[in-house]
N, C-alpha and C. Protein backbone atom coordinates (compact mmCIF):
# COMPACT_ATOMS: atom_id res chain seq x y z
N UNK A 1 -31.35 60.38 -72.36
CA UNK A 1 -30.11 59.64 -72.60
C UNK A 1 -30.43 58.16 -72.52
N UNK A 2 -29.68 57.43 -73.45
CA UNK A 2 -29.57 55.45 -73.34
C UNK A 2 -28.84 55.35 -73.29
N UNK A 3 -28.83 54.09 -72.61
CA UNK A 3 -27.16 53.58 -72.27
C UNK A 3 -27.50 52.66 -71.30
N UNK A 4 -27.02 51.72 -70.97
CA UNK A 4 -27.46 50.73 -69.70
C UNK A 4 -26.46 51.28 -68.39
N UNK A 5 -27.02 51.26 -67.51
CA UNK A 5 -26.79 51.72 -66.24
C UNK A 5 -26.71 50.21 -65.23
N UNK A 6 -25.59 49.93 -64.24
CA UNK A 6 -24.98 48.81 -63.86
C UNK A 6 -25.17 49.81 -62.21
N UNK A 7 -25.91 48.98 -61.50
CA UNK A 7 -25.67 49.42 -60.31
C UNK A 7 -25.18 48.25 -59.48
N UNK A 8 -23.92 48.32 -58.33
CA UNK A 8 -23.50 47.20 -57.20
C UNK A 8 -23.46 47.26 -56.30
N UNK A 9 -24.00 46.66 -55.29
CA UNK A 9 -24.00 46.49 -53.55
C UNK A 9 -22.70 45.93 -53.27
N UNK A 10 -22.00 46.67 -52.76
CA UNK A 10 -20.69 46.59 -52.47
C UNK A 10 -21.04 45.71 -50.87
N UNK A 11 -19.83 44.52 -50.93
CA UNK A 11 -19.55 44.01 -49.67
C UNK A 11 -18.76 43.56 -49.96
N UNK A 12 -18.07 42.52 -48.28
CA UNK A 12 -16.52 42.07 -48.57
C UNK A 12 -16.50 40.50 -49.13
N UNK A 13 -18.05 40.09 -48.61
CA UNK A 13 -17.76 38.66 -49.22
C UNK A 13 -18.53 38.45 -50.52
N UNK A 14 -19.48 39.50 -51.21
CA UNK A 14 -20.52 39.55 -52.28
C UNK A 14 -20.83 40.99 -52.95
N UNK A 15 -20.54 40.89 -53.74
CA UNK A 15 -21.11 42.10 -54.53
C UNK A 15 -22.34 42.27 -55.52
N UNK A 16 -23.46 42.29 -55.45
CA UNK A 16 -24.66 42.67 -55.74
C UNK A 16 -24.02 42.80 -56.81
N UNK A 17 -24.88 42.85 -58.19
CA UNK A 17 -24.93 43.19 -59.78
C UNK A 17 -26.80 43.14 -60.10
N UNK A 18 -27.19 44.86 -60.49
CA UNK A 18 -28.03 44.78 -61.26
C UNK A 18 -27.81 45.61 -62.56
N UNK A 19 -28.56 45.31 -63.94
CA UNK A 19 -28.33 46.49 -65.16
C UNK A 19 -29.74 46.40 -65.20
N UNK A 20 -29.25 47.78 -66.02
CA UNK A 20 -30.75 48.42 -66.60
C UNK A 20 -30.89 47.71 -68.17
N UNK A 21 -32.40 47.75 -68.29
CA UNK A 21 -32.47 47.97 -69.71
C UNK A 21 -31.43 48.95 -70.75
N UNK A 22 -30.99 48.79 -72.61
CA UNK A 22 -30.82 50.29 -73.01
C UNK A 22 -31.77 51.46 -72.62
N UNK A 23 -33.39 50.88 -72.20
CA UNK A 23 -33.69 52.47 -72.43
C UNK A 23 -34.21 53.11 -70.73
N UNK A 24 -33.50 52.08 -70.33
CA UNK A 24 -33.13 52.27 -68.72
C UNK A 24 -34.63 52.26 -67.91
N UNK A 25 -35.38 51.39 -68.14
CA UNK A 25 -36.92 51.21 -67.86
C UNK A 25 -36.98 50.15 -66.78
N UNK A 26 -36.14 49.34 -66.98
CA UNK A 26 -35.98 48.06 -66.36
C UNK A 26 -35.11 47.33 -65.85
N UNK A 27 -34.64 47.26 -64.18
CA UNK A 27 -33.21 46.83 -63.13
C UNK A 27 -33.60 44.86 -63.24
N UNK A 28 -32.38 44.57 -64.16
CA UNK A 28 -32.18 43.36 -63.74
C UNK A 28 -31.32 42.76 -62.75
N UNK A 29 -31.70 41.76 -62.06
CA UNK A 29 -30.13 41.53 -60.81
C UNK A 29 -29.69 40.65 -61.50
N UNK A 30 -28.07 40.22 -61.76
CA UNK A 30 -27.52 39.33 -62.05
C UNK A 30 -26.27 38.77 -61.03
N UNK A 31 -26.03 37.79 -61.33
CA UNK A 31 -25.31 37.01 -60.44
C UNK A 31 -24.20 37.71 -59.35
N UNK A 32 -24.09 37.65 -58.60
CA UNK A 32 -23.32 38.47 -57.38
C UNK A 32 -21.60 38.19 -57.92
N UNK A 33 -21.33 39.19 -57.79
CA UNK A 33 -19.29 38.73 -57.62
C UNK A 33 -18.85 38.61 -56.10
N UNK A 34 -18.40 37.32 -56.08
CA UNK A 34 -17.78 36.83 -54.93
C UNK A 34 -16.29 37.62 -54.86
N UNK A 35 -16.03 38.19 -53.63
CA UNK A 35 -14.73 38.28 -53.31
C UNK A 35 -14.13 39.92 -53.75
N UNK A 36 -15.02 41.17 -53.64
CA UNK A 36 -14.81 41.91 -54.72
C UNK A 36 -13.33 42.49 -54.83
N UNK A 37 -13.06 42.77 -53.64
CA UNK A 37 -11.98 43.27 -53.16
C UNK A 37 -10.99 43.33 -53.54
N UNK A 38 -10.67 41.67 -54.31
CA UNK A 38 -9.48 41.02 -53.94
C UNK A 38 -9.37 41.51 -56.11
N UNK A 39 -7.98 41.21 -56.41
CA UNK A 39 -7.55 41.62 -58.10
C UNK A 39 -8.74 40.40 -58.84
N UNK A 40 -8.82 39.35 -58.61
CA UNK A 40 -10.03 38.59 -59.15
C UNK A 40 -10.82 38.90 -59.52
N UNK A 41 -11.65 39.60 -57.80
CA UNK A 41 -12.89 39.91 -57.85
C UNK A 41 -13.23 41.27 -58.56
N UNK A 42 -12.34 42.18 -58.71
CA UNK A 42 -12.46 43.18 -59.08
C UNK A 42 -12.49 42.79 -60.73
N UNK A 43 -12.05 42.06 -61.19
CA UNK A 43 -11.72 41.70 -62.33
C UNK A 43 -12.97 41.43 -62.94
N UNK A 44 -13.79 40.65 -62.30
CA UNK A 44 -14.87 39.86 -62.32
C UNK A 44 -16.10 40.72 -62.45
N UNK A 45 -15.54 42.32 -62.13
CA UNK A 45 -16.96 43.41 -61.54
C UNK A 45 -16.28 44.18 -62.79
N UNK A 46 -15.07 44.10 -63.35
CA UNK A 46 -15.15 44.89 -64.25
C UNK A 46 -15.38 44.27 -65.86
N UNK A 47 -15.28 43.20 -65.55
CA UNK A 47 -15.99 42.49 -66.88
C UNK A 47 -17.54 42.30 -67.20
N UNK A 48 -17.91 42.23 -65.99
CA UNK A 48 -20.01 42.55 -65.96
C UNK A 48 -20.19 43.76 -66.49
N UNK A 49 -18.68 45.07 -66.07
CA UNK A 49 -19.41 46.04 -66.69
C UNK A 49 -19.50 45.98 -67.99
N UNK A 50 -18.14 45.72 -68.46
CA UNK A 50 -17.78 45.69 -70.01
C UNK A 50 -19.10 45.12 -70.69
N UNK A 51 -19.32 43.46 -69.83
CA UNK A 51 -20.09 42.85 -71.24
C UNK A 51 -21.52 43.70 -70.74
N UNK A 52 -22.08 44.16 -70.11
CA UNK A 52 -23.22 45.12 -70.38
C UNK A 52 -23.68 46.14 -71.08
N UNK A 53 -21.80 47.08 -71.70
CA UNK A 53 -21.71 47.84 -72.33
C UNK A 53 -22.52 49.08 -71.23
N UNK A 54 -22.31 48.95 -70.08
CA UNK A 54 -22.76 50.36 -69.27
C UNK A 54 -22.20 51.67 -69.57
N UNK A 55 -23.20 52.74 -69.17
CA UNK A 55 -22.68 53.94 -69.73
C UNK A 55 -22.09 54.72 -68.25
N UNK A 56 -22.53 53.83 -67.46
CA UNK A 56 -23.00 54.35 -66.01
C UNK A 56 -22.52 53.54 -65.00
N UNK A 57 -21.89 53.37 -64.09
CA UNK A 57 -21.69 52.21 -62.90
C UNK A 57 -22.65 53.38 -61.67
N UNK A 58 -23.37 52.33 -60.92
CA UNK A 58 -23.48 52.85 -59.97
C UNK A 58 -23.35 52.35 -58.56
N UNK A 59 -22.54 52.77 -57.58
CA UNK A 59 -22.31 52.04 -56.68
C UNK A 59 -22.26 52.15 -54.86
N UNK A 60 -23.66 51.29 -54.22
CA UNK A 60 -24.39 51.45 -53.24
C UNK A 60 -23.33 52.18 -52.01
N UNK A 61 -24.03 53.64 -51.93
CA UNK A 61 -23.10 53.90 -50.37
C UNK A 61 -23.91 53.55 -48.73
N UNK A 62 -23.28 52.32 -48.02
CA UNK A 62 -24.41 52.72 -46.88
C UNK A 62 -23.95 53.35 -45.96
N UNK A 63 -24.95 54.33 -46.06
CA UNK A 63 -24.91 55.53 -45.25
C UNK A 63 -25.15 54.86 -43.39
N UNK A 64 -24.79 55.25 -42.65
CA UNK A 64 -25.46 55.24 -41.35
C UNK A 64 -26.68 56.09 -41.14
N UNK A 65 -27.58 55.28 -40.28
CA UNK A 65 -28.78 56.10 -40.10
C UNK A 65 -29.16 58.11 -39.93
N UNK A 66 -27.60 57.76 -39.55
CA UNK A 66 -27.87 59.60 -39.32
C UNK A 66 -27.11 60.50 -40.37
N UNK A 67 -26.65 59.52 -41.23
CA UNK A 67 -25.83 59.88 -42.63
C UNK A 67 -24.67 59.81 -42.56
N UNK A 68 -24.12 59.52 -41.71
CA UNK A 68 -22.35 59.52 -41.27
C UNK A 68 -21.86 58.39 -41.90
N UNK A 69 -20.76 58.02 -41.62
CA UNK A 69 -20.00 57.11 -42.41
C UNK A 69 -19.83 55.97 -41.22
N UNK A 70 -19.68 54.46 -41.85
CA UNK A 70 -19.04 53.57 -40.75
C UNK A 70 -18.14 53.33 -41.47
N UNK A 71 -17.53 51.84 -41.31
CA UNK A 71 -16.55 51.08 -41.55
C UNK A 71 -17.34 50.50 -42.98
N UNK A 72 -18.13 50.63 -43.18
CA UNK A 72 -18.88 49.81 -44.45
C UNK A 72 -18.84 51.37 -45.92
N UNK A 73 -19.17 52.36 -44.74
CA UNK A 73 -19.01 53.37 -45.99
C UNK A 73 -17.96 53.58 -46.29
N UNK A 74 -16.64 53.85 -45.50
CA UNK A 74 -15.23 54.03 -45.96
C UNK A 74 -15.04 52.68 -47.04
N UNK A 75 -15.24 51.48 -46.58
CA UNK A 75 -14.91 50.42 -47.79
C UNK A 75 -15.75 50.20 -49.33
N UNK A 76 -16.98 50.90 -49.13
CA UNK A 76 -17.58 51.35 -50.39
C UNK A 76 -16.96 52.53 -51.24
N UNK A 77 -16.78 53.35 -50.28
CA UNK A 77 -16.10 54.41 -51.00
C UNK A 77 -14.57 53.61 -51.70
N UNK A 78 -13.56 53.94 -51.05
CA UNK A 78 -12.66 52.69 -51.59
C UNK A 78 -12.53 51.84 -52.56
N UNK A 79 -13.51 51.28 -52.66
CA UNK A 79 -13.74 50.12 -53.58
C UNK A 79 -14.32 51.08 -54.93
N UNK A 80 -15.46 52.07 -54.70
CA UNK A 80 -15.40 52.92 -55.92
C UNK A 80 -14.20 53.57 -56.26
N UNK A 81 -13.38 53.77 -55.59
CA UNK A 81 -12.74 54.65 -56.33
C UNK A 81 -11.43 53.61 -57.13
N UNK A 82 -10.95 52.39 -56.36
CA UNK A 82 -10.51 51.21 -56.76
C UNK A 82 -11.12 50.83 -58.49
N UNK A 83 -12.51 51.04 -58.42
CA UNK A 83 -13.16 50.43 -59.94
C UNK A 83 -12.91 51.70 -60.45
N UNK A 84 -12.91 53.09 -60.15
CA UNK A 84 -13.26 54.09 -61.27
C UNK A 84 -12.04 54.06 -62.20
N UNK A 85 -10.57 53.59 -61.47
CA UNK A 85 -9.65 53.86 -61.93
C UNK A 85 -8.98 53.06 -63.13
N UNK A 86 -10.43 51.61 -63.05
CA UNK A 86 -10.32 50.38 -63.83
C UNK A 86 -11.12 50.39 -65.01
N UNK A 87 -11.99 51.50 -65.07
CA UNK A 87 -13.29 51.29 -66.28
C UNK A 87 -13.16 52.39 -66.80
N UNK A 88 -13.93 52.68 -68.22
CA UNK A 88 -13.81 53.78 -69.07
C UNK A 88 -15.08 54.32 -68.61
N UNK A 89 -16.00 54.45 -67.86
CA UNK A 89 -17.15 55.01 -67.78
C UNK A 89 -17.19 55.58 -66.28
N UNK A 90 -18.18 57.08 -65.78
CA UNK A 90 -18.37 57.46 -64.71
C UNK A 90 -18.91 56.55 -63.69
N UNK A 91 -18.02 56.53 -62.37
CA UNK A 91 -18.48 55.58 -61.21
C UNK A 91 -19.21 57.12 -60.37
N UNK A 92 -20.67 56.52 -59.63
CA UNK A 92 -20.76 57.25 -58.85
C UNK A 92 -21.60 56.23 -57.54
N UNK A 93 -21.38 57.38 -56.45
CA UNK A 93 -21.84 56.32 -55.44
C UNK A 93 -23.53 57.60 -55.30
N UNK A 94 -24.14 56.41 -54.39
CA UNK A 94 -25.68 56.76 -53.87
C UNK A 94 -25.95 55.97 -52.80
N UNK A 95 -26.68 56.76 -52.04
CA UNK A 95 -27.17 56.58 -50.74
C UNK A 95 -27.93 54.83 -51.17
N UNK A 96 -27.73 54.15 -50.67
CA UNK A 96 -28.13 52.61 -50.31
C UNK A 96 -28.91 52.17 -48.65
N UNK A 97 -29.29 53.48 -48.45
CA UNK A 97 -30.10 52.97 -47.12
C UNK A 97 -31.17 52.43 -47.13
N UNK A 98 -31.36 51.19 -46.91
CA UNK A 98 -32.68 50.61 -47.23
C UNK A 98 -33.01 49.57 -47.95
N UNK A 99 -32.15 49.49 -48.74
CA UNK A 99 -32.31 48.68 -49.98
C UNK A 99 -32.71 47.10 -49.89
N UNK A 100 -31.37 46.72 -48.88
CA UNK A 100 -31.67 45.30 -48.34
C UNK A 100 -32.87 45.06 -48.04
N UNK A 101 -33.55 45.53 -47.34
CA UNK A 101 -34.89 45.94 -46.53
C UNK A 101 -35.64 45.67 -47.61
N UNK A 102 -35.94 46.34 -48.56
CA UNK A 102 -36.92 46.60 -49.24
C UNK A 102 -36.67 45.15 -50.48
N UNK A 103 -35.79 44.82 -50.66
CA UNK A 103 -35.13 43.45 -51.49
C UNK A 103 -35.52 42.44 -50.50
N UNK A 104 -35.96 42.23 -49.54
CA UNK A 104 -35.96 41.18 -48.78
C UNK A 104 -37.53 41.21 -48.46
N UNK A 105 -38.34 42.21 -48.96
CA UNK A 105 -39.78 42.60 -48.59
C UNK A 105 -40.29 41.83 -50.08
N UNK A 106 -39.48 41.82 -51.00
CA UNK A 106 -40.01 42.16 -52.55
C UNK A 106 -40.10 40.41 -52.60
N UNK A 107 -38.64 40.01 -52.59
CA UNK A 107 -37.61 38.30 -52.31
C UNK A 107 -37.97 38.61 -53.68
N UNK A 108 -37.79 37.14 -54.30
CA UNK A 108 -37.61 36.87 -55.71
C UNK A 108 -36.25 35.91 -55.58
N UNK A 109 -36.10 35.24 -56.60
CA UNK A 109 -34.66 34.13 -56.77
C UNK A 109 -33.67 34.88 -56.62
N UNK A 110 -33.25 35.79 -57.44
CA UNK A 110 -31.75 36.47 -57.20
C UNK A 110 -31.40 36.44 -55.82
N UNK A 111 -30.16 36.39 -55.99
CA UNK A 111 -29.44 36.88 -54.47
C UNK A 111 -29.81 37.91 -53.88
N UNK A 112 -29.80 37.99 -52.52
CA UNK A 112 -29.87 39.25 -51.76
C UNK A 112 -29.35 40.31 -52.19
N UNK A 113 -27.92 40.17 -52.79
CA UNK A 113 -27.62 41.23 -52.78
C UNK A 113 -27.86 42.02 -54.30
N UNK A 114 -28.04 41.05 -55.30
CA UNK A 114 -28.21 41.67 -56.88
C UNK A 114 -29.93 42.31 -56.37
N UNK A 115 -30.50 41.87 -55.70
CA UNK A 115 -31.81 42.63 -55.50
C UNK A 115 -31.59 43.31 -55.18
N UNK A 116 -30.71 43.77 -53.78
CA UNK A 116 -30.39 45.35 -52.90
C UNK A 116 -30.10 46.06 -54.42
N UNK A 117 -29.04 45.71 -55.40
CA UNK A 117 -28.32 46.17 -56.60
C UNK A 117 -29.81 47.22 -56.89
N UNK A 118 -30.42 45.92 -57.56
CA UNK A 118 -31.35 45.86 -57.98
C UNK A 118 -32.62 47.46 -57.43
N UNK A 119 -32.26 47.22 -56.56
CA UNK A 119 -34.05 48.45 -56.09
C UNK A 119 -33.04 49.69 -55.75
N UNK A 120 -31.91 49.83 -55.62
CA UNK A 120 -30.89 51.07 -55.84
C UNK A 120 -30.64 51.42 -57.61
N UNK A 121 -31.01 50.40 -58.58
CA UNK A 121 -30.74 51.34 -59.63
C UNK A 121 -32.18 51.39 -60.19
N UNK A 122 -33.58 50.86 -59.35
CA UNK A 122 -34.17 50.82 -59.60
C UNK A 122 -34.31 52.65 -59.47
N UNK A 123 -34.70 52.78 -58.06
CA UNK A 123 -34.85 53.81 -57.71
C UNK A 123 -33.92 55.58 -58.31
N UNK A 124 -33.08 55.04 -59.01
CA UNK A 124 -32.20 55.73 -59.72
C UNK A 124 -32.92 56.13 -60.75
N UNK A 125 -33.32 54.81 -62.19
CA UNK A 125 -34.59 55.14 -63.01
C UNK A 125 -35.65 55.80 -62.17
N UNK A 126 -36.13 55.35 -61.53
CA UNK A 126 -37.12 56.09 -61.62
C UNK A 126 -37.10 57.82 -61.15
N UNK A 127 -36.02 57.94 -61.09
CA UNK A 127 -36.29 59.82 -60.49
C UNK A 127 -35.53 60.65 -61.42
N UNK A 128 -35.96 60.00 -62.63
CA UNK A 128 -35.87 60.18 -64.23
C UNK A 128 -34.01 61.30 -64.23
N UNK A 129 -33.42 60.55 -63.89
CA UNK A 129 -31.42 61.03 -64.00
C UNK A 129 -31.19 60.93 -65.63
N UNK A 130 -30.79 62.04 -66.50
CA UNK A 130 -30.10 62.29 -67.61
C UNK A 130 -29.16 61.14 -67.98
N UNK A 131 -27.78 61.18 -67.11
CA UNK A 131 -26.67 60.72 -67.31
C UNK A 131 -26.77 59.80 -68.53
């Protein structure tokens, strides 16, 4: 399958943005949406998707270490289901444990968080997903 694939690190003051290539080979990070939460910001996360033409949103769940939920996973969840109800394409969430970590090992210019984006839809390509 092609199609560009949009993965986001959900937070309250920044939202991560990376896309894939069309032939989904390659996670770019692009500029973070400030504020996602709020009708703006949401506005702002659903127009990155549009102009990407994604086939796919994907959007970071962080899990707690032992897989349970905190206060960060209930507001990820939330917030997906807030965008699914806004875009024409499947939202799904994925485990995001780590990501920061491994975005902050890698650095590079982008923001922190379009990198976290970034090595969550990385890791998506690579464990070769249909969708």
């Amino acid at each position: 399958m092609t199609g560009r694939v949009i993965a986001l690190d959900h937070g309250a003051a920044r939202c991560g943005v990376a896309v894939s290539d069309p032939t989904r080979t390659l996670a770019t990070p692009l500029e973070p949406v400030l504020r996602p939460d709020t009708r703006k910001g949401l506005a702002r996360v659903r127009a990155a998707i549009e102009a990407s033409e994604a086939v796919l949103v994907l959007v970071g769940l962080p899990l707690a270490l032992h897989g349970g939920d905190s206060d960060q996973t209930r507001a990820a969840r939330a917030f997906a289901e807030r965008l699914a109800e806004t875009v024409a394409v499947p939202v799904e969430l994925r485990d995001e444990r780590f990501t920061t970590r491994i975005a902050n090992r890698a650095g590079g210019a982008a923001s922190e968080d379009s990198r976290a984006a970034a090595v969550l839809l990385t890791d998506y390509l690579q464990t070769g997903h249909t969708y």
